[in-house]
Protein backbone atom coordinates (compact mmCIF):
# COMPACT_ATOMS: atom_id res chain seq x y z
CA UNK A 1 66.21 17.26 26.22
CA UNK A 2 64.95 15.94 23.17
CA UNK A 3 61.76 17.71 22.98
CA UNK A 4 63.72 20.47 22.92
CA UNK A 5 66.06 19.63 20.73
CA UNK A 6 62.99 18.35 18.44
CA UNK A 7 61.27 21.88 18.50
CA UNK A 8 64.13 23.70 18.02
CA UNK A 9 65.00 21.56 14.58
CA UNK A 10 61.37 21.80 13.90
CA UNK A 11 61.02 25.88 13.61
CA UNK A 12 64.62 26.24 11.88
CA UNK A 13 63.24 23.71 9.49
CA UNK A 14 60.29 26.32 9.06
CA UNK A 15 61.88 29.64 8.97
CA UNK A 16 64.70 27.70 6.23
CA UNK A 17 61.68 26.60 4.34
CA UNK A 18 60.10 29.37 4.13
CA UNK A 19 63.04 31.63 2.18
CA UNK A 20 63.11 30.39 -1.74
CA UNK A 21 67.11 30.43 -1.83
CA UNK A 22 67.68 28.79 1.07
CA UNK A 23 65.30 26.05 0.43
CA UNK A 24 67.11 25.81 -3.31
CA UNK A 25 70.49 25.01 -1.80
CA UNK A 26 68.85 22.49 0.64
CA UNK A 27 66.64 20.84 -2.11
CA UNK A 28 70.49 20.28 -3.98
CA UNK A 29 72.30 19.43 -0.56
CA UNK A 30 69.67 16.71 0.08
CA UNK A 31 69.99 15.76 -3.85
CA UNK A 32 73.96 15.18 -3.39
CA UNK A 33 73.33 13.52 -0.42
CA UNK A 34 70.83 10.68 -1.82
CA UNK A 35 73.76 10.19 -4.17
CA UNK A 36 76.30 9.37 -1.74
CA UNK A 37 74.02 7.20 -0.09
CA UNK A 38 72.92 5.34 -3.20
CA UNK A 39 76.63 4.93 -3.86
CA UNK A 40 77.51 3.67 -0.74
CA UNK A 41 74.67 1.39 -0.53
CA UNK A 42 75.95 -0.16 -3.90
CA UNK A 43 79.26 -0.46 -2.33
CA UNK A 44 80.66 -3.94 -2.29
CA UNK A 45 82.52 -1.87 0.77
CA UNK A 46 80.34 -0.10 2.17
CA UNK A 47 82.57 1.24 5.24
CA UNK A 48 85.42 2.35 2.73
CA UNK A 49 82.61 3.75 0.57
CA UNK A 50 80.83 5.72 3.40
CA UNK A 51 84.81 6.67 4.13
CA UNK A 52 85.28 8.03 0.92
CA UNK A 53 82.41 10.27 0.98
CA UNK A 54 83.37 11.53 4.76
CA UNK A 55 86.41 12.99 3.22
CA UNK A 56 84.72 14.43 -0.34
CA UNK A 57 82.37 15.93 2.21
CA UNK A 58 85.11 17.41 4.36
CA UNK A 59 87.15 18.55 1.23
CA UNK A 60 84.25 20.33 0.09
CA UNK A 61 84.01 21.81 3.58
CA UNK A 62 87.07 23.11 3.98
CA UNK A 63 87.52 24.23 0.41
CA UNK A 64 89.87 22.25 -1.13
């Protein structure tokens, strides 16, 4: 199951990669991501921290 699963991360990671906008918004996703993680990883808390960011990142999913 995970060879499939594998491949089929694999070519949507190639046909994302290969369009200029799409790969823009992922280069920023994965930009805002390393910032949560450096910020959780400086945490003295790092469960409330990781928390925190759970809910900004569900905010900004649901649009609020």
């Amino acid at each position: 199951m995970s060879f499939v699963l594998r491949n089929l991360a694999r070519y949507a990671a190639k046909k994302l990669a290969s369009n200029p906008q799409v790969r823009e918004a992922a280069t920023k996703a994965a930009h805002v991501a390393a910032d949560e993680v450096r910020e959780i990883a400086g945490s003295e808390d790092k469960a409330r921290a990781a928390g925190r960011a759970a809910r900004r990142a569900l905010n900004k999913l649901s649009g609020d």
